[in-house]
Structure formats: C-alpha cells, structure tokens
C-alpha atoms as a PDB file:
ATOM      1  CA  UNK A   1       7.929 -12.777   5.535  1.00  0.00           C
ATOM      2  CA  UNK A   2       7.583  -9.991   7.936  1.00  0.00           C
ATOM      3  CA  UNK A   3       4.203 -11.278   9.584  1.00  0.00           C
ATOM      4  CA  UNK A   4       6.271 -12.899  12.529  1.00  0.00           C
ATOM      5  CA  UNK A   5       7.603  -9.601  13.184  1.00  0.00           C
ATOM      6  CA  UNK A   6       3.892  -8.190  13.748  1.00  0.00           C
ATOM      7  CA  UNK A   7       4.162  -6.840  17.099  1.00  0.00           C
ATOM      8  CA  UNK A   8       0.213  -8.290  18.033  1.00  0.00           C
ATOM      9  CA  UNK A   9       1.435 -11.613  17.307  1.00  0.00           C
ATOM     10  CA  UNK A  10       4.032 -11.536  20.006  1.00  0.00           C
ATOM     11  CA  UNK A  11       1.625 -10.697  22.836  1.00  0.00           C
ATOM     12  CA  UNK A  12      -0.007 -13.136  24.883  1.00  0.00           C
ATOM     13  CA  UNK A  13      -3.488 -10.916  25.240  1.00  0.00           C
ATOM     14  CA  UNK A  14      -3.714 -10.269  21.169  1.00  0.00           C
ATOM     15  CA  UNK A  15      -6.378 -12.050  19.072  1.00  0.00           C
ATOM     16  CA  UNK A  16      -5.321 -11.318  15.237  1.00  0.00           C
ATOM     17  CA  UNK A  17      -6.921 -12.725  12.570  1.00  0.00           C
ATOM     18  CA  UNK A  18      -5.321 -13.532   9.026  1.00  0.00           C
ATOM     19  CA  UNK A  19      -6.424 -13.731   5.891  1.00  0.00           C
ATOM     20  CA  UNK A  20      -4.910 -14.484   3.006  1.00  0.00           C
ATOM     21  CA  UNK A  21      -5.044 -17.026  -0.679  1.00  0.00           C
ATOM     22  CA  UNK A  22      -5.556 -20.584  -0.376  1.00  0.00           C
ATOM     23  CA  UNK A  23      -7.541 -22.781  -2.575  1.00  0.00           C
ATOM     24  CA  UNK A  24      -8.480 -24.874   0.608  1.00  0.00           C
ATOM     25  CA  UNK A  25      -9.685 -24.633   3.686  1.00  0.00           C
ATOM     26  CA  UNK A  26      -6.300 -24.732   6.022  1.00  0.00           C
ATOM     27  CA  UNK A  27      -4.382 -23.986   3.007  1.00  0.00           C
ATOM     28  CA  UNK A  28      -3.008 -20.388   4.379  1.00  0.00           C
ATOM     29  CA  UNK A  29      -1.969 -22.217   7.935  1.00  0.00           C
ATOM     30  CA  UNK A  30       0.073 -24.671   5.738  1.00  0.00           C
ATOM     31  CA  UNK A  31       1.663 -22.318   3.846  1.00  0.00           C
ATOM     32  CA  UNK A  32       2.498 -20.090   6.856  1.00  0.00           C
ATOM     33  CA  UNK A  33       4.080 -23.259   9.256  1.00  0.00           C
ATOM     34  CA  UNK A  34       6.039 -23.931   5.964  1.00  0.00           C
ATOM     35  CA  UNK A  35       7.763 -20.206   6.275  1.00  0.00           C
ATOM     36  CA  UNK A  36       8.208 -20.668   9.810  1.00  0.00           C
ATOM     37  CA  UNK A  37       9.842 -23.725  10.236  1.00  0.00           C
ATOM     38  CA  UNK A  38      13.036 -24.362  12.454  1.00  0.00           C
ATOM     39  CA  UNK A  39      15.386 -24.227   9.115  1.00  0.00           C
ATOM     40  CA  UNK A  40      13.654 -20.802   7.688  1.00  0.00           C
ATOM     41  CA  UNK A  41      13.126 -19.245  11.166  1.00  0.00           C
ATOM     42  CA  UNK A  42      13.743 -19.749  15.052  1.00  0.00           C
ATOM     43  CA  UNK A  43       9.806 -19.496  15.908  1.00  0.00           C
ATOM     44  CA  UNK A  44       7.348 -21.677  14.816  1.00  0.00           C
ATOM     45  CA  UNK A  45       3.810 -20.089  14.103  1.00  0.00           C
ATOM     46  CA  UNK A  46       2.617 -22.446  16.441  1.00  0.00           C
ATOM     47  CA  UNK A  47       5.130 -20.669  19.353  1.00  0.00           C
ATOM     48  CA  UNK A  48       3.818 -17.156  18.565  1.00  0.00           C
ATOM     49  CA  UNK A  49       1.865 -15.879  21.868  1.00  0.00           C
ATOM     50  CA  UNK A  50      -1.086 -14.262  20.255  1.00  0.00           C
ATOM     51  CA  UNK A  51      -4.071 -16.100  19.476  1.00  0.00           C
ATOM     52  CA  UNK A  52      -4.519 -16.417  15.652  1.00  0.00           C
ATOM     53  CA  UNK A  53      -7.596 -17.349  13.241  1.00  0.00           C
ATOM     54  CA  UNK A  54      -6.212 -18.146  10.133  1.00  0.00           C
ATOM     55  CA  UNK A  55      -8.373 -17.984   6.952  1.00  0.00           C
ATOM     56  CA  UNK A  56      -8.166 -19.262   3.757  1.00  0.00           C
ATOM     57  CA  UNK A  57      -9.873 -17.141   0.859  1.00  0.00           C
ATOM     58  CA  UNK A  58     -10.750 -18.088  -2.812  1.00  0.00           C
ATOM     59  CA  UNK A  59     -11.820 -14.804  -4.053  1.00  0.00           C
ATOM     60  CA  UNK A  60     -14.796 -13.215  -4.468  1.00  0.00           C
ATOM     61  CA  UNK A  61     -15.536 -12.920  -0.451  1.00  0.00           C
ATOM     62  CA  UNK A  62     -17.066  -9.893   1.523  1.00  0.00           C
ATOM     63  CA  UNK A  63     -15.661  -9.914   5.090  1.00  0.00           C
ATOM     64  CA  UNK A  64     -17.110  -7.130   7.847  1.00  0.00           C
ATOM     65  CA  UNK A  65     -14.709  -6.765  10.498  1.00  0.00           C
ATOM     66  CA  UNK A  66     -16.946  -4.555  13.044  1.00  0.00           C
ATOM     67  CA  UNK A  67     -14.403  -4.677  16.300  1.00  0.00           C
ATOM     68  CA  UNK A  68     -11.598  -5.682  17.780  1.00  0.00           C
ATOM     69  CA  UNK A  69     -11.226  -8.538  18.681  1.00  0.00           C
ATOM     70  CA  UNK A  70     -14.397 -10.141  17.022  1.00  0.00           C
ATOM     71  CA  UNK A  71     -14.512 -12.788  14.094  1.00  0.00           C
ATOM     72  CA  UNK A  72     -15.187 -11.274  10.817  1.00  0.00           C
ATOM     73  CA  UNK A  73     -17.915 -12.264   9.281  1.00  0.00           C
ATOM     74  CA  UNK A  74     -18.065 -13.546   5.437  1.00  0.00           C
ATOM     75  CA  UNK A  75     -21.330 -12.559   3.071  1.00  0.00           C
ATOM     76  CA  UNK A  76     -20.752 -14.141  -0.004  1.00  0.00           C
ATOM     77  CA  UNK A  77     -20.668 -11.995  -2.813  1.00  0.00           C
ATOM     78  CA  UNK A  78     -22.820  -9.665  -1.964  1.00  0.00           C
ATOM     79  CA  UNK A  79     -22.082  -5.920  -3.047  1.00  0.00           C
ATOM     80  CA  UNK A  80     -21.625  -2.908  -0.452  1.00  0.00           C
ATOM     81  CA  UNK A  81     -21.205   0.354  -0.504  1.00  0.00           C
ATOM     82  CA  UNK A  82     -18.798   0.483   2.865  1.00  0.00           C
ATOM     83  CA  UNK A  83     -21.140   3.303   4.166  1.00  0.00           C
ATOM     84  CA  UNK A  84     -22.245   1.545   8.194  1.00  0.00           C
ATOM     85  CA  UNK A  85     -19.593   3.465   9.527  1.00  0.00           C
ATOM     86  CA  UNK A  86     -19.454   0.626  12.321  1.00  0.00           C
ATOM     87  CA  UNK A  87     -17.953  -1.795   9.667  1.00  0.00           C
ATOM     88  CA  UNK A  88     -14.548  -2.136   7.446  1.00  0.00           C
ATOM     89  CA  UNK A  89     -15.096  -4.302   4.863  1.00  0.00           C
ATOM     90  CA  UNK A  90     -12.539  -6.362   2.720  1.00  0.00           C
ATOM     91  CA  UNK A  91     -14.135  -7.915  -0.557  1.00  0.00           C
ATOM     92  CA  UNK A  92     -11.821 -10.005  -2.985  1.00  0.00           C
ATOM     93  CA  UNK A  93     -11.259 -10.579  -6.325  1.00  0.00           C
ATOM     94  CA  UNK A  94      -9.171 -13.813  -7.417  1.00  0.00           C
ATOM     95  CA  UNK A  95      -7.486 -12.605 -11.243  1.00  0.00           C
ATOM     96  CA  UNK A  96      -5.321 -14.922 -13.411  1.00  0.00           C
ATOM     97  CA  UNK A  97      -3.002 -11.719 -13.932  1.00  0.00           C
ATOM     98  CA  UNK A  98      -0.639 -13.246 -12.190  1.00  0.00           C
ATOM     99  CA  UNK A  99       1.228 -16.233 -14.267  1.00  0.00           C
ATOM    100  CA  UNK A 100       1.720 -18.637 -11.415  1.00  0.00           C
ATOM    101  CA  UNK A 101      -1.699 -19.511  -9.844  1.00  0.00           C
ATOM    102  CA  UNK A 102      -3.261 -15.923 -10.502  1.00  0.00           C
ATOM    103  CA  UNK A 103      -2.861 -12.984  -7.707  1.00  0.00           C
ATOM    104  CA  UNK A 104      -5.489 -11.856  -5.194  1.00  0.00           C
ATOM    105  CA  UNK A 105      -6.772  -8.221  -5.339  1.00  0.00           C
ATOM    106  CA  UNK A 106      -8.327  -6.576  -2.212  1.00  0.00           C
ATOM    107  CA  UNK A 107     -10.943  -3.721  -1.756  1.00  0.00           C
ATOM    108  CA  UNK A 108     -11.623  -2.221   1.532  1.00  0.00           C
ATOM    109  CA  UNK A 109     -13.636  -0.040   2.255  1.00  0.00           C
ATOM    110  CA  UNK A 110     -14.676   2.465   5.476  1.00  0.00           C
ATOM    111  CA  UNK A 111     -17.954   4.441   5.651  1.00  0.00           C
ATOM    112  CA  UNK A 112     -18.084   5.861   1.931  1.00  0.00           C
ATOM    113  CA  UNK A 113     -14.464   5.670   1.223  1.00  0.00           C
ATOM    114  CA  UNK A 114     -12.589   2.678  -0.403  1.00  0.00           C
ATOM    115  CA  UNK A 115      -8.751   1.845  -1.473  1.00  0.00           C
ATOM    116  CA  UNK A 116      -7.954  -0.810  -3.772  1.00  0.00           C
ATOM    117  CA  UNK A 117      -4.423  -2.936  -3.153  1.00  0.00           C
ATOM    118  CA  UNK A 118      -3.210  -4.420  -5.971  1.00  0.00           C
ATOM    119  CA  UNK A 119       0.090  -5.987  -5.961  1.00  0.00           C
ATOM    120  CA  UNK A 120       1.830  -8.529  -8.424  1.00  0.00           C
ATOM    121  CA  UNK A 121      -0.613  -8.079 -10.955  1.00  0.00           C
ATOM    122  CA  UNK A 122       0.685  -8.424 -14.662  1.00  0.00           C
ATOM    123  CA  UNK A 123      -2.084  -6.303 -16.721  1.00  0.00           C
ATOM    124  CA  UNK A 124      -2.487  -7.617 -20.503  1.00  0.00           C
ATOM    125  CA  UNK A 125      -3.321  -5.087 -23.081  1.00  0.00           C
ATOM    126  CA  UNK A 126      -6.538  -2.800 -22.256  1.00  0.00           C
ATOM    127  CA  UNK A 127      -6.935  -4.159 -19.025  1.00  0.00           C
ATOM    128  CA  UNK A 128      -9.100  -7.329 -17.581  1.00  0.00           C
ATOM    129  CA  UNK A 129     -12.635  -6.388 -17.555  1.00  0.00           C
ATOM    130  CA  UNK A 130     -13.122  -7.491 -14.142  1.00  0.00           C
ATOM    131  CA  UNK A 131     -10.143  -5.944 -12.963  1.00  0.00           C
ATOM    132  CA  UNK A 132     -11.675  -2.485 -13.825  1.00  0.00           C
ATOM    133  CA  UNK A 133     -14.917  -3.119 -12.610  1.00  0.00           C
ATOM    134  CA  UNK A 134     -13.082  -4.277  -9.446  1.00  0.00           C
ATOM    135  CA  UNK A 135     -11.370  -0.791  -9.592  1.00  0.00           C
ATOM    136  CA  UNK A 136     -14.315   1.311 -10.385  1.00  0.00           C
ATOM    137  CA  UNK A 137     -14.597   4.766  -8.366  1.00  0.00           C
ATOM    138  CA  UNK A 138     -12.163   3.952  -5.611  1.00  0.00           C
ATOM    139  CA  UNK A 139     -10.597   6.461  -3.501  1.00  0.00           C
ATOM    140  CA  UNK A 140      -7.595   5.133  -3.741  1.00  0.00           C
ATOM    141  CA  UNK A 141      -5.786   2.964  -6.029  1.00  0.00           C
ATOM    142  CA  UNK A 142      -2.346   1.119  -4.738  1.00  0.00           C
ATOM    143  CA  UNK A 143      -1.089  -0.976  -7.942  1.00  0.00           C
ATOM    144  CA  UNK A 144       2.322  -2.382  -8.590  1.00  0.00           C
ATOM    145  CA  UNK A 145       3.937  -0.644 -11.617  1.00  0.00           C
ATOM    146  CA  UNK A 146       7.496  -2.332 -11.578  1.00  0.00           C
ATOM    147  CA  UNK A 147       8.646  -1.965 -14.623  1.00  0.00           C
ATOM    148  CA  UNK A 148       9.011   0.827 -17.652  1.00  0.00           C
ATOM    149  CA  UNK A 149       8.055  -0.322 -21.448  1.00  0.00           C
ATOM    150  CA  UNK A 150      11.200  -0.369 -22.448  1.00  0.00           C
ATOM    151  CA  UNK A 151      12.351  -2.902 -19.775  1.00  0.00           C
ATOM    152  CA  UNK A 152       8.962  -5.142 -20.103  1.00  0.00           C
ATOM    153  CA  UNK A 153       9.497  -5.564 -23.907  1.00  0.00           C
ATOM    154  CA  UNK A 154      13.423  -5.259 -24.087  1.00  0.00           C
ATOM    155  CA  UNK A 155      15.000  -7.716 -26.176  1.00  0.00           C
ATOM    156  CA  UNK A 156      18.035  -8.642 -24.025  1.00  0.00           C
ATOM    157  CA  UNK A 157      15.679  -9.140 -21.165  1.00  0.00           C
ATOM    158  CA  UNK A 158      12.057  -9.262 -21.699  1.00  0.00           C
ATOM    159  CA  UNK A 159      10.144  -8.919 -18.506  1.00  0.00           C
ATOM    160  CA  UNK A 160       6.570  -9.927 -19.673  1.00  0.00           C
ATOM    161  CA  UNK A 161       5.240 -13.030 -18.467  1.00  0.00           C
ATOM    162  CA  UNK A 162       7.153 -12.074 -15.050  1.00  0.00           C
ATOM    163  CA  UNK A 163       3.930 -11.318 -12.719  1.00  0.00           C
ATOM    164  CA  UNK A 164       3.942  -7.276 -13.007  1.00  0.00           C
ATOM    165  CA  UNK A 165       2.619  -4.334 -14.719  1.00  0.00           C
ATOM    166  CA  UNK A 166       4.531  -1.550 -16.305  1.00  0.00           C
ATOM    167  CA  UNK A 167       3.516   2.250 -15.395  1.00  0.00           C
ATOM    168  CA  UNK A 168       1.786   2.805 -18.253  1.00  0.00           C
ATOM    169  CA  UNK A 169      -0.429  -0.519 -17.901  1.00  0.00           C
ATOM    170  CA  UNK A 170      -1.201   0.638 -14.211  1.00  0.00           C
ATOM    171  CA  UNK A 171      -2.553   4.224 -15.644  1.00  0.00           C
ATOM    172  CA  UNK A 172      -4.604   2.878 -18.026  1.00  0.00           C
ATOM    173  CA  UNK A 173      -6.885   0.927 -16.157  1.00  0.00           C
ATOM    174  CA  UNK A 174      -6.819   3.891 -13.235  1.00  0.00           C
ATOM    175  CA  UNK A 175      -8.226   5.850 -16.211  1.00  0.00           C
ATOM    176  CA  UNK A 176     -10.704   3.470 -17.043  1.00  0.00           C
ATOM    177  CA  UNK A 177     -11.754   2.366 -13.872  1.00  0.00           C
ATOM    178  CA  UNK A 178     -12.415   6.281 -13.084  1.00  0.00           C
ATOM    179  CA  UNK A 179      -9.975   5.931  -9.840  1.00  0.00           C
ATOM    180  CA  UNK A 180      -9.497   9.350  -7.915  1.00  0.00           C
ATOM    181  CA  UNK A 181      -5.495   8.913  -6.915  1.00  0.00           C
ATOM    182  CA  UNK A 182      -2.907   6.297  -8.204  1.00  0.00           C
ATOM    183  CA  UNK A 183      -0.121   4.905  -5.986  1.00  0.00           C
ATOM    184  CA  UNK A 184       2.207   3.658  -7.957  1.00  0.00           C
ATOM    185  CA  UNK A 185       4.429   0.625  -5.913  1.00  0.00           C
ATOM    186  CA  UNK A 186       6.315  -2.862  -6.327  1.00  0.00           C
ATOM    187  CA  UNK A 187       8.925  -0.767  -7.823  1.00  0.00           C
ATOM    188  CA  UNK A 188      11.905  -2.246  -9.513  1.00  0.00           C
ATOM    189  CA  UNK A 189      14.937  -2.663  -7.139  1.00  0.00           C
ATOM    190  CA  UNK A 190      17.253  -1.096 -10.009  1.00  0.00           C
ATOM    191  CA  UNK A 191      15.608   1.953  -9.669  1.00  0.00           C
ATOM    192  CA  UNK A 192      17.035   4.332  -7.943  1.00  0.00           C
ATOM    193  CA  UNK A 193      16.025   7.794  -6.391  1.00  0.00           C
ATOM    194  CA  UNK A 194      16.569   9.803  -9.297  1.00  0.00           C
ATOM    195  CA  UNK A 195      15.085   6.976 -11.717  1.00  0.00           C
ATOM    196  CA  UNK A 196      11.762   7.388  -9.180  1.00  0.00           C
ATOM    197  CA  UNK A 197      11.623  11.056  -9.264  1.00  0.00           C
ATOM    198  CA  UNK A 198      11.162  10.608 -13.377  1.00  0.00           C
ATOM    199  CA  UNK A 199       9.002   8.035 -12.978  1.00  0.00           C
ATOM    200  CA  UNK A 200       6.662   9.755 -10.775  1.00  0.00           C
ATOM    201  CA  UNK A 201       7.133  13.084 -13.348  1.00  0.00           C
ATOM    202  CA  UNK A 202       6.156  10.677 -16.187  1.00  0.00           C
ATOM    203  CA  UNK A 203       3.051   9.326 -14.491  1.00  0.00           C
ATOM    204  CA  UNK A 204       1.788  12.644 -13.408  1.00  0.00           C
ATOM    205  CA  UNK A 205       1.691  13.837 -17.035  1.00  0.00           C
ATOM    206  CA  UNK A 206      -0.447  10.771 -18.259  1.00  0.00           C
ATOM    207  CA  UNK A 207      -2.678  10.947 -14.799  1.00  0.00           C
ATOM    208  CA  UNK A 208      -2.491  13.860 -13.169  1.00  0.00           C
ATOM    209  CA  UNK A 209      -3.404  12.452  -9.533  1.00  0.00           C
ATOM    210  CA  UNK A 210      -0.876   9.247  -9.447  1.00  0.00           C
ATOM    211  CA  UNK A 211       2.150   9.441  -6.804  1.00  0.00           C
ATOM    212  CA  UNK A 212       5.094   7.025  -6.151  1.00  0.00           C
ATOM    213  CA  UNK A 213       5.402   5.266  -3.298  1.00  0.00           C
ATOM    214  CA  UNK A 214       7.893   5.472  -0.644  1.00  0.00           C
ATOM    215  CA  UNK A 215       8.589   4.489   2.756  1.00  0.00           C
ATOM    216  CA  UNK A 216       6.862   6.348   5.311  1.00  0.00           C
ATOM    217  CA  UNK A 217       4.002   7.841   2.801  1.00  0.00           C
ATOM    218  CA  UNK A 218       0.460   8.368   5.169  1.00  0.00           C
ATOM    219  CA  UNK A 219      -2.915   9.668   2.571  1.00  0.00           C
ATOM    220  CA  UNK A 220      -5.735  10.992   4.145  1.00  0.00           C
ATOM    221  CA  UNK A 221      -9.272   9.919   2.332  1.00  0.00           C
ATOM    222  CA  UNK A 222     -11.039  12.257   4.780  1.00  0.00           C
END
C-alpha cells in the first residue's frame, strides 16, 4: 500500500522497475490499478510521473539488476554466487507456506554477501526442505515470527492456518539452514515494547545471533 508513496514514482525523470507475484504475465499491473483506483486512492498508477516496468514473477527466477536505470535481466534458474560485484541479484522461491495461494520468498545477493526476506510465511513442523535450502548460508535472514506458541496453538484462539510463523518455527530453520544473523519481523500488533524486549531475550537464548526488528534498524554485511 505504500508503493504510491515511493518518492521515484512521483518524478517525471525516474525509471523504476517492479517486481512482484503474479501467476501471469500482466498479473502484478492488474493487481496494482486495482489498489489504486479512484475509490481506494486519488492517483491512479497510470497518473504516477515516473516511468514504470512492471513484472510479473512465478518463482524460481534469477534477475541481475547491473545499473540504474537499465532492465534487469532474467536467467532462469540458474544458481549464483552474487560475487560480480557489478551485479545485485534477486532469485525467487514460490512456497505453499502461505495458506492462500502460497507466499514468495526473495534472496538477494551483492558481491559475496546475501540476505534472505521472508515475510508471511507459515513454517509447518521441521521446516520445508526447500525453504532451508533456499536459506542456506545467508548473511542475513529477515523472517516473520508473529506469533508465540502459546498464541499459535491457544485454544480460545488458535492462530495456525493464519499465514505466519511463531519465533520458535523461525529459529529452527535459521539453525538448519546455517544462517549467520536472524531478524525477527511481522510482529504481532498486540505486542507491545516490553512484550518485544522478551521476545528478543527469548530468541537470543535459542540463537544467539537473532535480533527484533524495529523501525529505523540499518545492518552492515560489510
């Protein structure tokens, strides 16, 4: 929702490029004119000044973006290491971890250093396979740990089956995926400060290099 707030896009001179799910080709422009129209917003993504390319992935893509202001370029499924320090490179994964239409996990990477984003994810017991393969060695893992166990299993008000992962499920598969720093994120909006601070005490005992989120937060891979 806050992409028509992107700055870029509001500048005559800009050329952005998005990416983003769709199972077909113009899918992503679709869905985008649908969040802008006249009764959801007063600027159509048509009106925006900036010249767009709009993309549509299906997971399983390697883009190269090597400047600004080129077209990325899309290789399939080959595998890279990210080390042409010329190039970032965004390569996809499409999960069914998510219960409505699966979620889209992405892995960039910049000369030998890569960070993993992976947000509305449910995790089921010992991890996807993929998923931790997808994972394996990053720099940097970003995964959304919403809820604790006793709020995704609670009785009154289970939360499984609701499109996230608990903190524990988000440690595991850092540990098995052999990341080198956890972000934990997508946090529950009940949660407040001091729920946070326990959280983040709680993670740091099961893996030692995990952090909470919060606004603001910059982390140097160099």
């Amino acid at each position: 929702m806050g992409l028509c707030f992107f700055e870029p896009l509001l500048t005559a001179k800009a050329h952005s490029f998005i990416l983003g799910p769709g199972d077909t080709r113009g899918a992503l422009r679709r869905s985008l004119r649908h969040l802008t129209n006249s009764h959801l917003f007063p600027v159509s993504l048509d009106e925006l000044k900036g010249k767009k390319e709009i993309f549509s992935l299906a997971g399983g893509e390697v883009i190269r973006f090597r400047s600004a202001g080129k077209r990325p370029k899309t290789g399939g499924n080959r595998t890279t290491d990210g080390s042409d320090a010329n190039e970032v490179i965004v390569k996809t994964l499409k999960s069914p971890a998510h219960p409505l239409n699966g979620v889209m996990l992405y892995r960039v990477y910049h000369k030998t250093k890569s960070v993993v984003y992976a947000t509305d994810i449910e995790q089921q017991e010992g991890g996807y396979p993929e998923i931790i393969e997808f994972f394996r060695g990053a720099d940097l893992l970003i995964h959304d740990a919403q809820y604790l166990n006793e709020e995704y299993f609670s009785r009154a008000k289970p939360r499984k089956g609701w499109g996230h992962s608990t903190l524990d499920m988000a440690i595991d598969v850092a540990k098995k995926a052999e990341v080198k720093q956890l972000v934990l994120f997508h946090h529950e909006p009940t949660h407040d400060d001091k729920t946070m601070k326990q959280i983040e005490k709680q993670a740091k005992r099961l893996f030692r290099s995990s952090v909470v989120a919060h606004e603001g937060m910059e982390i140097d891979l160099q």
